[in-house]
N, C-alpha and C. Protein backbone atom coordinates (compact mmCIF):
# COMPACT_ATOMS: atom_id res chain seq x y z
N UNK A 1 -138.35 -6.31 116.03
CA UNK A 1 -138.30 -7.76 116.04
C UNK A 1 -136.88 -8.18 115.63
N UNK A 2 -136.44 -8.95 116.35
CA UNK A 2 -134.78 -9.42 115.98
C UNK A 2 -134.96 -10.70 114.76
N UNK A 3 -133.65 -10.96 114.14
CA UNK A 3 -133.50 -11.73 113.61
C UNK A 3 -134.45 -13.09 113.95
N UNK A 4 -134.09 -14.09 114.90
CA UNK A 4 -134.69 -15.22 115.40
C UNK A 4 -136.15 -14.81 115.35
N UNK A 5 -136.67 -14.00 115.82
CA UNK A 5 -138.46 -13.92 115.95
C UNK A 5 -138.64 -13.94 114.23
N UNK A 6 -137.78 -13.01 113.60
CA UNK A 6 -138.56 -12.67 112.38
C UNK A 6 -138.11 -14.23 111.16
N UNK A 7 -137.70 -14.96 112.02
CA UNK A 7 -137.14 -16.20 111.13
C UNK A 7 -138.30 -17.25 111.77
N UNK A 8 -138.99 -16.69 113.25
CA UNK A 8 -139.78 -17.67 113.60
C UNK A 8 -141.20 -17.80 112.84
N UNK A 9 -141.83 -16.14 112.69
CA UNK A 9 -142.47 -16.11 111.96
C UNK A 9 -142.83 -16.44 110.63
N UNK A 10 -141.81 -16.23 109.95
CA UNK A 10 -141.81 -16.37 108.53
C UNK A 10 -142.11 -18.29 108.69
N UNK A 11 -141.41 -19.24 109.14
CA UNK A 11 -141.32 -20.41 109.46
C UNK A 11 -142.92 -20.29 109.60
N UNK A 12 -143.68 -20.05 110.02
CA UNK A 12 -144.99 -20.25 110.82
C UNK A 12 -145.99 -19.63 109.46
N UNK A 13 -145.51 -19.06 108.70
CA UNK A 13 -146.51 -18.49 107.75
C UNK A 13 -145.99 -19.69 106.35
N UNK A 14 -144.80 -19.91 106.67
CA UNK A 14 -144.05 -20.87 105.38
C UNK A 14 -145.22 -22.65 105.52
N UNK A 15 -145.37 -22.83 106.60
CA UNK A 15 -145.88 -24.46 107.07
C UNK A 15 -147.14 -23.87 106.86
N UNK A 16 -148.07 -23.01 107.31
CA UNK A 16 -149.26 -22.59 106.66
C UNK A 16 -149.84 -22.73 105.34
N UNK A 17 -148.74 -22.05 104.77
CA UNK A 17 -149.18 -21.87 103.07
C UNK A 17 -148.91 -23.34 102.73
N UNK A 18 -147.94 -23.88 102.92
CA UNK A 18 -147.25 -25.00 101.89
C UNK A 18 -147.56 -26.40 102.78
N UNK A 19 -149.00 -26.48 103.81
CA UNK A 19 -149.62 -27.32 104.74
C UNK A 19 -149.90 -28.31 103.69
N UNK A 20 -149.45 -29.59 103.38
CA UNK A 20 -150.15 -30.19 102.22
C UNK A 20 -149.03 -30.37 100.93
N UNK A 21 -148.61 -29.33 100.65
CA UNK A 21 -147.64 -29.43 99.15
C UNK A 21 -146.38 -30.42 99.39
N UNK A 22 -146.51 -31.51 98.76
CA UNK A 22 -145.52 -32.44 98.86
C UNK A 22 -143.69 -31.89 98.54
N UNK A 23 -144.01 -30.82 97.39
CA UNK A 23 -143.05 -30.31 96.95
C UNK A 23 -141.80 -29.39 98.19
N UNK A 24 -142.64 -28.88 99.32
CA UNK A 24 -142.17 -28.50 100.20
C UNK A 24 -141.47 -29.21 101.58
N UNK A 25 -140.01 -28.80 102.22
CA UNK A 25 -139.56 -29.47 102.55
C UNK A 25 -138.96 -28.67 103.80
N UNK A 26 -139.25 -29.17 105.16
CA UNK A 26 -138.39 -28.20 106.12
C UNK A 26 -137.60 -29.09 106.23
N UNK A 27 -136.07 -29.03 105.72
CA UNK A 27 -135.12 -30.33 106.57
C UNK A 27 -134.66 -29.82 108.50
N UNK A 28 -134.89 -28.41 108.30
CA UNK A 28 -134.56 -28.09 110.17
C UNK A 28 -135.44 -26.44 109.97
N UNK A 29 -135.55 -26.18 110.99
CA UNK A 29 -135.84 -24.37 110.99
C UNK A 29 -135.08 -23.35 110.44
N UNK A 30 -134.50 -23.44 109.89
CA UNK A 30 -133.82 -22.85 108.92
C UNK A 30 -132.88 -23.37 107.51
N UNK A 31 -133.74 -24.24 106.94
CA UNK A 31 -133.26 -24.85 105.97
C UNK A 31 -134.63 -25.39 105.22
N UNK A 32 -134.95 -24.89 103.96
CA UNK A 32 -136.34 -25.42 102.96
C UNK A 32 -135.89 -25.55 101.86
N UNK A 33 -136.97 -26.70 101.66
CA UNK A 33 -136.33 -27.46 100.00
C UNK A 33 -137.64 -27.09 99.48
N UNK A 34 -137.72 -26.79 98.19
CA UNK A 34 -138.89 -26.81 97.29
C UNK A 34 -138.52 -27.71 96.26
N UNK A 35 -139.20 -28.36 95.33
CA UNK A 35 -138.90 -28.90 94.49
C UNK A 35 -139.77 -28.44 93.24
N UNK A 36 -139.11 -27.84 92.65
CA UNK A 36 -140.02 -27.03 91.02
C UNK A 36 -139.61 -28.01 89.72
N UNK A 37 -141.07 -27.94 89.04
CA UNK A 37 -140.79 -29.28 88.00
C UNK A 37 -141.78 -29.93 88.22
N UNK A 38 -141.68 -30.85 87.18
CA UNK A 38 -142.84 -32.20 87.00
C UNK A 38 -141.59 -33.33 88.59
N UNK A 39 -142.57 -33.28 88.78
CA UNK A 39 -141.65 -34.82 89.74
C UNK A 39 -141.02 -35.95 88.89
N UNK A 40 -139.61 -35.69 89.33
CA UNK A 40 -138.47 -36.49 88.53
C UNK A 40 -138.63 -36.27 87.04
N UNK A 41 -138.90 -35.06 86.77
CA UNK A 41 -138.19 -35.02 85.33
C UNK A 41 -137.03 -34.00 84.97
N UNK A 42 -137.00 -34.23 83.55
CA UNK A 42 -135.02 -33.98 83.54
C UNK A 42 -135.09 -32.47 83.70
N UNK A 43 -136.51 -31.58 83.32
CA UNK A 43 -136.52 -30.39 83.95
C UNK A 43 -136.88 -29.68 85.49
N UNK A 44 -136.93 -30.29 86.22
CA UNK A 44 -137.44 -30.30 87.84
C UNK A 44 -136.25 -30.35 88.28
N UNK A 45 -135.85 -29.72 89.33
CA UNK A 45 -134.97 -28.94 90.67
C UNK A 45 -135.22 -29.02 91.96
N UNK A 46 -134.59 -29.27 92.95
CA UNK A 46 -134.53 -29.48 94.07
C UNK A 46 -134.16 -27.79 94.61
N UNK A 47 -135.32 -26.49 94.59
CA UNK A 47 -134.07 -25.18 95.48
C UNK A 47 -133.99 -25.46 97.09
N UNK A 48 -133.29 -24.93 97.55
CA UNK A 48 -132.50 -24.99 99.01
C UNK A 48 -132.28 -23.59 99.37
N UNK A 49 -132.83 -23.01 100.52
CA UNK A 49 -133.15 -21.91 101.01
C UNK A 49 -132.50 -22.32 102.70
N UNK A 50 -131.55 -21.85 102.73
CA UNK A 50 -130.94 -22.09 103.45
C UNK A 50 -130.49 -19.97 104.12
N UNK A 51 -131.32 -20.09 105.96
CA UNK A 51 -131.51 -18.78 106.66
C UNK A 51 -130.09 -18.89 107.66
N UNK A 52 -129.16 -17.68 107.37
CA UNK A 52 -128.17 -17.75 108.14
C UNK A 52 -128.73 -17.05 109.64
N UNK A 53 -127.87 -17.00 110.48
CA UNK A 53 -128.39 -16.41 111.86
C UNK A 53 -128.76 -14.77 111.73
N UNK A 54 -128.38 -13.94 110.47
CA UNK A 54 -128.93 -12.93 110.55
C UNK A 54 -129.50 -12.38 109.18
N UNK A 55 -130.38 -13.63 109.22
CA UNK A 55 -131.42 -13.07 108.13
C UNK A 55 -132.78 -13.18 108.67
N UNK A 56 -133.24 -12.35 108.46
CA UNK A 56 -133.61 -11.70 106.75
C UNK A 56 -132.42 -10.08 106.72
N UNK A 57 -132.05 -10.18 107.65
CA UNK A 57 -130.84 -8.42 107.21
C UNK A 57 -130.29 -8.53 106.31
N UNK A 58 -129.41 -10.59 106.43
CA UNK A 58 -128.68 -10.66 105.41
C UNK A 58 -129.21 -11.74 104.36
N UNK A 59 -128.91 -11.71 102.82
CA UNK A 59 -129.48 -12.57 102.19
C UNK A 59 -129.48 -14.44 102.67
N UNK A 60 -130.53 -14.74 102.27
CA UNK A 60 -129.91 -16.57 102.75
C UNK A 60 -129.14 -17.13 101.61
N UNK A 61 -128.23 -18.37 102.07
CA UNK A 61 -127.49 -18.91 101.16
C UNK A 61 -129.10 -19.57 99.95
N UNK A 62 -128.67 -19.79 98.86
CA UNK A 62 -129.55 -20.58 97.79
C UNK A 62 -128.28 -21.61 96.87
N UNK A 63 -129.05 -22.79 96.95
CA UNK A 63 -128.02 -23.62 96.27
C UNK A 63 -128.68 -24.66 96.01
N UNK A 64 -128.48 -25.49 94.78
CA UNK A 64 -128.79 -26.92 94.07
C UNK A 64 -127.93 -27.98 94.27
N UNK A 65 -127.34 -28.11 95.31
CA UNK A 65 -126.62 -29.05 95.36
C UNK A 65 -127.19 -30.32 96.08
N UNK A 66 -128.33 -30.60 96.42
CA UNK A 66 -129.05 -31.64 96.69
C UNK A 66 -128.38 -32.77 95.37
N UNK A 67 -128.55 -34.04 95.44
CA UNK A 67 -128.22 -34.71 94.87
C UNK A 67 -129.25 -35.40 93.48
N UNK A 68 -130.52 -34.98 94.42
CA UNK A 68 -131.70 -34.83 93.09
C UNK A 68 -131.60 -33.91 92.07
N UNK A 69 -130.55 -32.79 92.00
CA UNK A 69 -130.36 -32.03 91.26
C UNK A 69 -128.61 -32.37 90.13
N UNK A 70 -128.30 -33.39 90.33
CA UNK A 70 -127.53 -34.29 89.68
C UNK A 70 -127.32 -34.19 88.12
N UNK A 71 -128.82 -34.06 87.51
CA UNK A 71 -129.04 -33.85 86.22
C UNK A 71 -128.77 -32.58 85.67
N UNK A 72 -128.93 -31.62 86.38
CA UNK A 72 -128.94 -30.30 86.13
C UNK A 72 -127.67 -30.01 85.66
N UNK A 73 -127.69 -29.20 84.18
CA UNK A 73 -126.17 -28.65 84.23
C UNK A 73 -125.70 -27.54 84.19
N UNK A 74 -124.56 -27.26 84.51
CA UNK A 74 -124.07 -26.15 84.99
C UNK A 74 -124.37 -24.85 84.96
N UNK A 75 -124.68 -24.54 83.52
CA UNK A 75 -124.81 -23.72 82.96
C UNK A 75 -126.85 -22.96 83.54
N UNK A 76 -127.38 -24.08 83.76
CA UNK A 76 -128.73 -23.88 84.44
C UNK A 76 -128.33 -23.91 86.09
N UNK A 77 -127.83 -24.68 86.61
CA UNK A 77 -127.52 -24.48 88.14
C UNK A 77 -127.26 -22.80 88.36
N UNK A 78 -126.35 -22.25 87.20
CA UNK A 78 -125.99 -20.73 87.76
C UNK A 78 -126.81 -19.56 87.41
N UNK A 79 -127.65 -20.15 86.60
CA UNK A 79 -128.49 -19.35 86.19
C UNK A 79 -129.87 -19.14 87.37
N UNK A 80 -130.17 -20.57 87.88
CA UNK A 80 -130.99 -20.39 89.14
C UNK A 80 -130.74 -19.68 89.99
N UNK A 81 -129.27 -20.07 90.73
CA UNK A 81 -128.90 -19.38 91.53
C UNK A 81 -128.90 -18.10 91.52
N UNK A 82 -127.94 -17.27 90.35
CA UNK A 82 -128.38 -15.88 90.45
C UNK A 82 -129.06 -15.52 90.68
N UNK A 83 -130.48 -15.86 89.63
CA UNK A 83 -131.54 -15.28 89.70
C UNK A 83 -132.09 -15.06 91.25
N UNK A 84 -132.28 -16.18 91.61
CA UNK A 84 -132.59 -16.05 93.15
C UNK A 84 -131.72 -14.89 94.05
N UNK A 85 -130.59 -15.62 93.72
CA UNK A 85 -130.00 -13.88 94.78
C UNK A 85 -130.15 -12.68 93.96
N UNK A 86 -130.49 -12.58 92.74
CA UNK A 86 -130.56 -11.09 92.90
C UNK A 86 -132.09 -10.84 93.47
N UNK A 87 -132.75 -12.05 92.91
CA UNK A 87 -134.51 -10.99 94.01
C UNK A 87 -133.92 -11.09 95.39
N UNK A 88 -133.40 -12.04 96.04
CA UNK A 88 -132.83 -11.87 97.57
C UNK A 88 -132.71 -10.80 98.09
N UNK A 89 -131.73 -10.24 96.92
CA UNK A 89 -130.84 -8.98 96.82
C UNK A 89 -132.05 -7.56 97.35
N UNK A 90 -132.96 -7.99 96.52
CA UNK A 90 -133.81 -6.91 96.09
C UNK A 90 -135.07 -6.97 97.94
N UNK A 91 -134.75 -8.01 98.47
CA UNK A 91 -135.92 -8.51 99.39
C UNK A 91 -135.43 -8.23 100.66
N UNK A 92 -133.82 -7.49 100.98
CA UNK A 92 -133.46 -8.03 102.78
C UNK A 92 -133.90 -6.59 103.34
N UNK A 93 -133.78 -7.70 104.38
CA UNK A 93 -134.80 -6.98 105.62
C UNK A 93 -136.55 -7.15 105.47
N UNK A 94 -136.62 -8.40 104.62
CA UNK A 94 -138.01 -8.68 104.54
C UNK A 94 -138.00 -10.23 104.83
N UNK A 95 -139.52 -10.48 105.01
CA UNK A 95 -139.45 -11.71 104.72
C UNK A 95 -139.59 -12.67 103.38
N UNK A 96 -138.64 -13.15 102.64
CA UNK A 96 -138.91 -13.46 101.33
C UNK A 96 -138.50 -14.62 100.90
N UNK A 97 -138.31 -15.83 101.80
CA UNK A 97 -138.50 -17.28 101.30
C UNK A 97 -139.51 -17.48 100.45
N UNK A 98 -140.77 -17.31 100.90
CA UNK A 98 -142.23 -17.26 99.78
C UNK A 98 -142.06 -16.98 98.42
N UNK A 99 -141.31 -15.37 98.38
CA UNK A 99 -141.36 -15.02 97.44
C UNK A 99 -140.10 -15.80 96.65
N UNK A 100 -139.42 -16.24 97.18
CA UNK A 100 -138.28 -16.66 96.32
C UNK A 100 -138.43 -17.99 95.37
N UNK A 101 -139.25 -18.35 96.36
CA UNK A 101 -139.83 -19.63 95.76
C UNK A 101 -140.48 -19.72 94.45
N UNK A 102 -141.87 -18.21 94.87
CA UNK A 102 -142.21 -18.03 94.01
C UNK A 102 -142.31 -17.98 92.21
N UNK A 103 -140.93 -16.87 92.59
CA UNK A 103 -140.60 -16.31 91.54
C UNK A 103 -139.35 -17.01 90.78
N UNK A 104 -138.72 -18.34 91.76
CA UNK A 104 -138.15 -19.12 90.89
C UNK A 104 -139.09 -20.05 90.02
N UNK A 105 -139.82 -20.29 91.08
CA UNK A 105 -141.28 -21.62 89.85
C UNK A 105 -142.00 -20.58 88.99
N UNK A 106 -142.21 -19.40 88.43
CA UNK A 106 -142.68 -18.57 87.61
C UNK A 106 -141.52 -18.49 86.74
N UNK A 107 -140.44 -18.33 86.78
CA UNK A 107 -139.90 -18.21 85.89
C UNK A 107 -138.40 -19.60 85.60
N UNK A 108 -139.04 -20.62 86.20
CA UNK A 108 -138.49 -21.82 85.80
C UNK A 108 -138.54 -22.35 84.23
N UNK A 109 -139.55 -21.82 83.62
CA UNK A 109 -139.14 -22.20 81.86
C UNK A 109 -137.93 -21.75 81.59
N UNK A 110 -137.62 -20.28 82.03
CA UNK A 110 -136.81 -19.36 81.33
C UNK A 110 -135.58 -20.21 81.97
N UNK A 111 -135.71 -20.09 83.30
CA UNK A 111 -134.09 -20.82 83.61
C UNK A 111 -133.72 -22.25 83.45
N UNK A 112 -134.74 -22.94 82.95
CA UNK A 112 -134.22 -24.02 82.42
C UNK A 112 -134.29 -23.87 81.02
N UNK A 113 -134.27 -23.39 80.22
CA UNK A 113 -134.24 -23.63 78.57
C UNK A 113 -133.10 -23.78 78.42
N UNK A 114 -132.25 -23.96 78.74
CA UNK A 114 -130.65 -24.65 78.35
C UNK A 114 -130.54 -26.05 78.69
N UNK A 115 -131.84 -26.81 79.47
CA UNK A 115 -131.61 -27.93 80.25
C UNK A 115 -132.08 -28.33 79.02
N UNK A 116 -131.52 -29.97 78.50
CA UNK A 116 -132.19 -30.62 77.59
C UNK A 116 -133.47 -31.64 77.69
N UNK A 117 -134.20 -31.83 77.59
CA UNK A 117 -135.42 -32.35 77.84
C UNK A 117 -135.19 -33.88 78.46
N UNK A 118 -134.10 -34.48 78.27
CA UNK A 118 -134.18 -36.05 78.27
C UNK A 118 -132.27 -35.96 78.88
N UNK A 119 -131.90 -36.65 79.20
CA UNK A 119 -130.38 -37.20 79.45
C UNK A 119 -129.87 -38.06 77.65
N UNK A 120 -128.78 -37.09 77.63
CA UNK A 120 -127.73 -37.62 76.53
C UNK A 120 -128.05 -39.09 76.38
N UNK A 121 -127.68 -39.02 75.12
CA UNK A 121 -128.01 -40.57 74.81
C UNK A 121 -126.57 -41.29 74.78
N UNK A 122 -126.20 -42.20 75.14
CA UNK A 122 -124.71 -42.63 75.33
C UNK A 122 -124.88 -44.05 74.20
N UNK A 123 -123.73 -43.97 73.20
CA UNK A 123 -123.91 -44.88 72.29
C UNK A 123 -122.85 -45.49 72.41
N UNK A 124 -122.43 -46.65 72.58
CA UNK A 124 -121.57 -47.61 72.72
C UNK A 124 -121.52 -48.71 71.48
N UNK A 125 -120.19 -48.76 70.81
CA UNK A 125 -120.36 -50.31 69.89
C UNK A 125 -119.01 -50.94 70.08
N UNK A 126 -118.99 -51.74 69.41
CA UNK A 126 -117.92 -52.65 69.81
C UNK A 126 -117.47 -53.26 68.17
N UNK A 127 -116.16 -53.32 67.92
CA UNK A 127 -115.46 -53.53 66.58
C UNK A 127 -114.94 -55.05 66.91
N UNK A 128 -115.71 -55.60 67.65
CA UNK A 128 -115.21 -56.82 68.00
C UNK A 128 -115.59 -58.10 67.09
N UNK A 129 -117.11 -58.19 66.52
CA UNK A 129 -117.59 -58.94 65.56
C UNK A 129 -117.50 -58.93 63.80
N UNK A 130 -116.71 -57.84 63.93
CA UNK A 130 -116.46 -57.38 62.48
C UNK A 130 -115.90 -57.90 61.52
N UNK A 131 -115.38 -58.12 60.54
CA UNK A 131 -114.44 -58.84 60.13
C UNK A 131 -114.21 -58.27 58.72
N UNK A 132 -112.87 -58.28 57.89
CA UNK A 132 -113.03 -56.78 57.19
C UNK A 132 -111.77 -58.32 56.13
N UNK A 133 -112.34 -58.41 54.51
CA UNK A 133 -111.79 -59.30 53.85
C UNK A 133 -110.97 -58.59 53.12
C-alpha cells in the first residue's frame, strides 16, 4: 500500500472513531486538530497533526500554533511537542494519528503541570491621586 492509500485509510478509520466528538477537527485530508482539555480553559490545547506526502514512512509535522493555543507557554508548547514526536518517532511506518492523540490526552496532566491554572493577574495603579504632605 503506498503512502496516499495508507493516509486514505487511516482518514476513514480517524472520521469513524471521532464520528460525533466535537473536539475533533479535519481542517483538509491531511491536516487534524484535536482539542485536549476542558473547553476553553487555561489548561486545554488545540494539537495539529499535520500528514506530509510521505507519511506514515515519515513522521507528521505536530504543532500548537493554532491561535487557541495563545495561552499556552512555552515551556509547555515544547514539552507537547516532543512528546508527540518522540511516540511519532516510535510509530513510522504505521498508522498513528489515533494513537498520538491518544497518548497526548493521557498524559496531558503531566505536560501541562507547568501551565498555571488561570492567566497572570496584571495589576495596574496609578500615583496620580496621591498626595504626600
Amino acid at each position: 500500500m503506498n503512502c496516499l492509500e495508507a493516509q486514505q485509510e487511516e482518514l476513514e478509520v480517524l472520521r469513524s472513531i471521532y464520528d460525533g466528538d466535537d473536539r475533533y477537527t479535519e481542517m483538509n485530508p491531511s491536516t487534524i486538530q484535536y482539542k485536549i482539555g476542558e473547553n476553553d480553559g487555561y489548561k486545554s490545547f488545540l494539537l495539529e497533526i499535520k500528514w506530509h506526502e510521505d507519511y506514515p514512512e515519515k513522521a507528521p509535522n505536530i504543532n500548537l500554533d493554532a491561535f487557541y493555543n495563545k495561552h499556552l507557554n512555552t515551556e509547555v508548547k515544547h514539552a507537547v511537542i516532543k512528546f508527540a514526536e518522540e511516540q511519532a518517532d516510535n510509530l513510522l511506518e504505521t498508522a498513528m494519528t489515533y494513537t498520538l492523540i491518544e497518548s497526548v490526552k493521557e498524559n496531558s496532566e503531566d505536560l501541562l503541570a507547568n501551565q498555571p491554572n488561570s492567566p497572570p493577574v496584571q495589576v495596574s495603579w496609578s500615583l496620580k491621586n496621591v498626595f504626600v504632605f
